[in-house]
N, C-alpha and C. Protein backbone atom coordinates (compact mmCIF):
# COMPACT_ATOMS: atom_id res chain seq x y z
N UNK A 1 -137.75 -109.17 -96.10
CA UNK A 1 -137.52 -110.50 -95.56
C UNK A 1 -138.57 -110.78 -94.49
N UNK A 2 -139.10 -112.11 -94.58
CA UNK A 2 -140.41 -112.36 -93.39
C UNK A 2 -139.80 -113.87 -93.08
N UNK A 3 -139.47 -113.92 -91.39
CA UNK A 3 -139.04 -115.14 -90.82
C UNK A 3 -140.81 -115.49 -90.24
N UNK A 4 -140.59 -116.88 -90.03
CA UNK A 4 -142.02 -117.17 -89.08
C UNK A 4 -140.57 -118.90 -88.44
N UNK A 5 -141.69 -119.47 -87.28
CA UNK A 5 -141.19 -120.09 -86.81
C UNK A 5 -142.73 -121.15 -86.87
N UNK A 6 -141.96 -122.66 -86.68
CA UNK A 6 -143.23 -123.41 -86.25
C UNK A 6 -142.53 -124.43 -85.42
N UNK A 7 -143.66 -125.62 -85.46
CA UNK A 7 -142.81 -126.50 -84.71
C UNK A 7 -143.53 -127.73 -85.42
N UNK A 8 -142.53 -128.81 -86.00
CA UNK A 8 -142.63 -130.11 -86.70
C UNK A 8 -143.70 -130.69 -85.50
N UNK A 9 -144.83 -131.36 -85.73
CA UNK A 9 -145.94 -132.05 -85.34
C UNK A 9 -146.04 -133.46 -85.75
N UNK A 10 -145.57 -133.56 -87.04
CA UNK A 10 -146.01 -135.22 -87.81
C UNK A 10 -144.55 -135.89 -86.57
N UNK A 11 -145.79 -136.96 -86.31
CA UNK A 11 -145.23 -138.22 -85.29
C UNK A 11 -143.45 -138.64 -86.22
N UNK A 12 -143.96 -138.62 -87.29
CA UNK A 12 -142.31 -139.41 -87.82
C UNK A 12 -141.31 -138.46 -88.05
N UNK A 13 -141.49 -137.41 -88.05
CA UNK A 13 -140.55 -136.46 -88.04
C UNK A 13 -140.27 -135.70 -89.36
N UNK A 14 -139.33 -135.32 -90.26
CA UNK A 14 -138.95 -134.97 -91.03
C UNK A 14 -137.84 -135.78 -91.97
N UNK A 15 -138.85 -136.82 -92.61
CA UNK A 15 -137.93 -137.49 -93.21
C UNK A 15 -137.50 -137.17 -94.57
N UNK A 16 -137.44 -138.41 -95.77
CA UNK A 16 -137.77 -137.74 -97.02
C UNK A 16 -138.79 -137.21 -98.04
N UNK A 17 -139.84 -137.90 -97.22
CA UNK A 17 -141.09 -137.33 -97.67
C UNK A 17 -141.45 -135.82 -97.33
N UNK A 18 -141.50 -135.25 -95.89
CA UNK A 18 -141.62 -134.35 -96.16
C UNK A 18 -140.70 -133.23 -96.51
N UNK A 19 -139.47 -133.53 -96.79
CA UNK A 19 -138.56 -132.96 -97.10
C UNK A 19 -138.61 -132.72 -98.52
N UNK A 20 -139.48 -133.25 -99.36
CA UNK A 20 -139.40 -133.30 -100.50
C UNK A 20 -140.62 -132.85 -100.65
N UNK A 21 -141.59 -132.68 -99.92
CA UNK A 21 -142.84 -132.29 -99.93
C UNK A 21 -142.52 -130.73 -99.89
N UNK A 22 -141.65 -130.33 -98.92
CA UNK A 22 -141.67 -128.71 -98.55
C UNK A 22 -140.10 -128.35 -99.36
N UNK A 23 -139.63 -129.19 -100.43
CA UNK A 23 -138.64 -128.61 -101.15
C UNK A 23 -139.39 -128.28 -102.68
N UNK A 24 -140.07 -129.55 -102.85
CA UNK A 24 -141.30 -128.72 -104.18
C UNK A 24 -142.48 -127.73 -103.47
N UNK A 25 -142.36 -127.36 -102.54
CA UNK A 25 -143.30 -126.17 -102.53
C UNK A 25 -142.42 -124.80 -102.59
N UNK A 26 -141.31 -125.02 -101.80
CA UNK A 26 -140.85 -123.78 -101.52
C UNK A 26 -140.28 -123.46 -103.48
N UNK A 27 -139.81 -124.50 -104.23
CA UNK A 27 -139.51 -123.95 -105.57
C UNK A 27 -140.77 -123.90 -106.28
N UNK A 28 -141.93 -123.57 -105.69
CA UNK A 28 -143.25 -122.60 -106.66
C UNK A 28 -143.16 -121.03 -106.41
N UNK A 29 -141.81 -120.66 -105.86
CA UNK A 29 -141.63 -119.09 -105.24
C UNK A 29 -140.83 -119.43 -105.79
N UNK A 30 -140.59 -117.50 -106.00
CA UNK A 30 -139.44 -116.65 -107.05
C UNK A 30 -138.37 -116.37 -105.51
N UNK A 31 -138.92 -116.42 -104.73
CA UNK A 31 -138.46 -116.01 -103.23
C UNK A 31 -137.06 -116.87 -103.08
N UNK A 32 -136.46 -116.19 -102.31
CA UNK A 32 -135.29 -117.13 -101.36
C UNK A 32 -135.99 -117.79 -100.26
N UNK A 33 -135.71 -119.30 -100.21
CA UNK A 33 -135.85 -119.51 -98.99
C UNK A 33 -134.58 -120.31 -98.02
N UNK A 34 -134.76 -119.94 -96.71
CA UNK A 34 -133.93 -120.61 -95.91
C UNK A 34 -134.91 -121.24 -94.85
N UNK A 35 -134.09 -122.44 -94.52
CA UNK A 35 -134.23 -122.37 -92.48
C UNK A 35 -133.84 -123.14 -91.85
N UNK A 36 -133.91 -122.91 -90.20
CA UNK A 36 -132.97 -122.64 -89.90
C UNK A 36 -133.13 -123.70 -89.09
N UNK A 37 -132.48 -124.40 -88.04
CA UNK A 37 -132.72 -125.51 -86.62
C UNK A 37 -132.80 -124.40 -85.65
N UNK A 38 -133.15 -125.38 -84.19
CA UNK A 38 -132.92 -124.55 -83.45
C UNK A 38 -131.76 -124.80 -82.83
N UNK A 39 -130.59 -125.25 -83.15
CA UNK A 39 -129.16 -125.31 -83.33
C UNK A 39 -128.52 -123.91 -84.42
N UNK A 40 -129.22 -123.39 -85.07
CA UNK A 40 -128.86 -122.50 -85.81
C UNK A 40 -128.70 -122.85 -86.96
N UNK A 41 -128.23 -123.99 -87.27
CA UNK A 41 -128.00 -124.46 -88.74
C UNK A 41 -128.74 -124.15 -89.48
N UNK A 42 -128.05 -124.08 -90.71
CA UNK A 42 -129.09 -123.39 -91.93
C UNK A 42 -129.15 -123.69 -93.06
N UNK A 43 -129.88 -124.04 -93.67
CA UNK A 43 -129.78 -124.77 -95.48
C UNK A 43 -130.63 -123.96 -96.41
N UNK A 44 -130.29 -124.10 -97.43
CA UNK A 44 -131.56 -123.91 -98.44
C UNK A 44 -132.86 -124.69 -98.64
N UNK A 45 -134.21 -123.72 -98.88
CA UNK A 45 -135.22 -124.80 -98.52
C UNK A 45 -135.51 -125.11 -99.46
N UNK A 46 -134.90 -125.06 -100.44
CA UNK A 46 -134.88 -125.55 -101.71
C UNK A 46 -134.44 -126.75 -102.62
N UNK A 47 -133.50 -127.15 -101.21
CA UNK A 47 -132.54 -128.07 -101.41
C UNK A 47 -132.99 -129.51 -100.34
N UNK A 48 -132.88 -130.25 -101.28
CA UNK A 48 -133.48 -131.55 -100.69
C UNK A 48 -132.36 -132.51 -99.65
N UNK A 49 -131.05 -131.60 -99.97
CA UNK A 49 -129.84 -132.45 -99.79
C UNK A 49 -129.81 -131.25 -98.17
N UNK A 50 -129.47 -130.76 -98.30
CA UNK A 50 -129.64 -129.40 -97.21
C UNK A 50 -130.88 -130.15 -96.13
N UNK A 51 -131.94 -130.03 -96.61
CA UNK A 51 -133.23 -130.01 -95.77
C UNK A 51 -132.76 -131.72 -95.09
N UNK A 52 -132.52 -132.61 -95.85
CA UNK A 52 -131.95 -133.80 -94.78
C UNK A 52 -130.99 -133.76 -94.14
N UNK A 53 -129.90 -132.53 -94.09
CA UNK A 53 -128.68 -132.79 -93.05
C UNK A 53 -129.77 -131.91 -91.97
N UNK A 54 -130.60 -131.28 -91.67
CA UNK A 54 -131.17 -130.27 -90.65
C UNK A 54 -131.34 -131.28 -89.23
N UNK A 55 -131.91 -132.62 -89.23
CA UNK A 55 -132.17 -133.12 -88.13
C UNK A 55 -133.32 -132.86 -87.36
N UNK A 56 -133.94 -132.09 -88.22
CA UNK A 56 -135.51 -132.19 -87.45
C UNK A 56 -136.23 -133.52 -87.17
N UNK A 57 -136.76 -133.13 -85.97
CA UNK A 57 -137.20 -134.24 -85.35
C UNK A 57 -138.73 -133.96 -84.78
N UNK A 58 -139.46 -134.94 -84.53
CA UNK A 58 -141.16 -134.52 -83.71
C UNK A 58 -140.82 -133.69 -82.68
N UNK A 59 -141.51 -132.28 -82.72
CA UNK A 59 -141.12 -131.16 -81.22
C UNK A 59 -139.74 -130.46 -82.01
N UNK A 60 -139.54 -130.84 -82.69
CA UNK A 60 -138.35 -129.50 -83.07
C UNK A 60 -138.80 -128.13 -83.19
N UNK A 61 -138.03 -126.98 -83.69
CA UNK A 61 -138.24 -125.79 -83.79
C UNK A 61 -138.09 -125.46 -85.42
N UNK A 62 -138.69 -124.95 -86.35
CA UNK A 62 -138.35 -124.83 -87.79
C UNK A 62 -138.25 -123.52 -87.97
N UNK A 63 -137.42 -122.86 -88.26
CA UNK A 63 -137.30 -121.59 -88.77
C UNK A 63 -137.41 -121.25 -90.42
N UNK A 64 -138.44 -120.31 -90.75
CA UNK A 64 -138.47 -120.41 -92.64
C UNK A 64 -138.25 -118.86 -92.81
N UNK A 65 -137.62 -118.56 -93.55
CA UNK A 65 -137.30 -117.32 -93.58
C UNK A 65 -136.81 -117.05 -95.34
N UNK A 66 -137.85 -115.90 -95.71
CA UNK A 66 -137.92 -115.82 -97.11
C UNK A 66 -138.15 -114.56 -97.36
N UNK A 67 -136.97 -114.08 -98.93
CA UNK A 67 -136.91 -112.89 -99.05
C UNK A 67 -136.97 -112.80 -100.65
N UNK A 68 -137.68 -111.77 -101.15
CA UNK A 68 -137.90 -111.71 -102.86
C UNK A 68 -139.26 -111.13 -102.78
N UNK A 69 -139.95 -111.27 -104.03
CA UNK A 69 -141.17 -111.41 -104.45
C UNK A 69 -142.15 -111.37 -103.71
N UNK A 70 -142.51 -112.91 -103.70
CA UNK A 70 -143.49 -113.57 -103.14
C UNK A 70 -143.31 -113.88 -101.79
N UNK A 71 -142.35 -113.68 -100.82
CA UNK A 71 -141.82 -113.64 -100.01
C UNK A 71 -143.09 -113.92 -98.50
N UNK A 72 -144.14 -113.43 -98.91
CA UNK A 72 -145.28 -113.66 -97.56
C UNK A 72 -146.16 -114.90 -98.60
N UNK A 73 -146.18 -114.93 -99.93
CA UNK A 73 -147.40 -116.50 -99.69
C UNK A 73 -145.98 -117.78 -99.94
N UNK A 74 -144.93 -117.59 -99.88
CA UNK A 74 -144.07 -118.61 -99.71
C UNK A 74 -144.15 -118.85 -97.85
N UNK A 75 -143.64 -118.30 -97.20
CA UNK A 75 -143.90 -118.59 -95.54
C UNK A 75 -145.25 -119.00 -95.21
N UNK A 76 -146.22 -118.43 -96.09
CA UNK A 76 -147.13 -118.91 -95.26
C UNK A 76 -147.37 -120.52 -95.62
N UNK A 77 -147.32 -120.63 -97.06
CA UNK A 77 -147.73 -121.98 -97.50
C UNK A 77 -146.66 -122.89 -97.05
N UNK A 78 -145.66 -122.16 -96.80
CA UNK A 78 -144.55 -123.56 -96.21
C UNK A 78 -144.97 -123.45 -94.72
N UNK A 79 -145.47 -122.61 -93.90
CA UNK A 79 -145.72 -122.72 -92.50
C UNK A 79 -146.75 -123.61 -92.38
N UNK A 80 -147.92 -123.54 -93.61
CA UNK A 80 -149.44 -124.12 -93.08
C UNK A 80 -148.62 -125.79 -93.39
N UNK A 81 -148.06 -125.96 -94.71
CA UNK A 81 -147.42 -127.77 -94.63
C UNK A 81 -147.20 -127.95 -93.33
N UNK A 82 -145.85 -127.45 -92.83
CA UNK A 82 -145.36 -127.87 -91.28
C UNK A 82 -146.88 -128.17 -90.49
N UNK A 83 -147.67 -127.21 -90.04
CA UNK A 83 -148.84 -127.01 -89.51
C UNK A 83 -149.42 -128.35 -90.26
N UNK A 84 -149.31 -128.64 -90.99
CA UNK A 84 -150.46 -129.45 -91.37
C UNK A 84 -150.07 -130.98 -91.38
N UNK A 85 -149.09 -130.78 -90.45
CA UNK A 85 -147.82 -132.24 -90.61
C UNK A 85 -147.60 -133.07 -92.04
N UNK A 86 -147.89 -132.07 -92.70
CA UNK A 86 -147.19 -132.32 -93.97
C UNK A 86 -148.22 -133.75 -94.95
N UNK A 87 -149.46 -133.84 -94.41
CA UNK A 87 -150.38 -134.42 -94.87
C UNK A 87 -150.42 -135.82 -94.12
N UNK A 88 -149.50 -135.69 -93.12
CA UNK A 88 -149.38 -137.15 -92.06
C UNK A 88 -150.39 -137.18 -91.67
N UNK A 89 -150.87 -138.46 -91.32
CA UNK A 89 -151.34 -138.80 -89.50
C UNK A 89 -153.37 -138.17 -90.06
């Protein structure tokens, strides 16, 4: 299992775009993924319905945490999206 942490950057936050942006990436991995708020809450990152109850917001905390397979190029490629505000801005 490999957790990493980032922090949401795109000005608009985490809406449905990128929620749907980092729910078709994370299902190109055989991996589990989760993550988490920094409330603790936790969804599947797989799940588009999950990833909109999270409440991320610009300056939040994202926790991705993935276990299987592919388990390190799933975190990273879902860390560099976040990092990359998700093609915003």
């Amino acid at each position: 299992m490999i957790v990493v942490e980032g922090v949401l950057q795109n000005k608009t936050g985490f809406h449905i775009r990128p929620a749907q942006l980092f729910m078709e990436k994370a299902n190109e991995f055989k991996a589990n993924i989760m993550v988490r708020n920094q409330e603790g809450l936790e969804a599947d990152g797989k799940s588009i319905l999950g990833l909109m109850t999270m409440g991320f917001e610009y300056g939040s905390k994202i926790v991705i945490e993935a276990s299987g397979d592919d388990e390190e190029t799933a975190v990273k490629a879902l860390l560099d999206l976040v990092n990359n505000k998700f093609g915003e801005e």
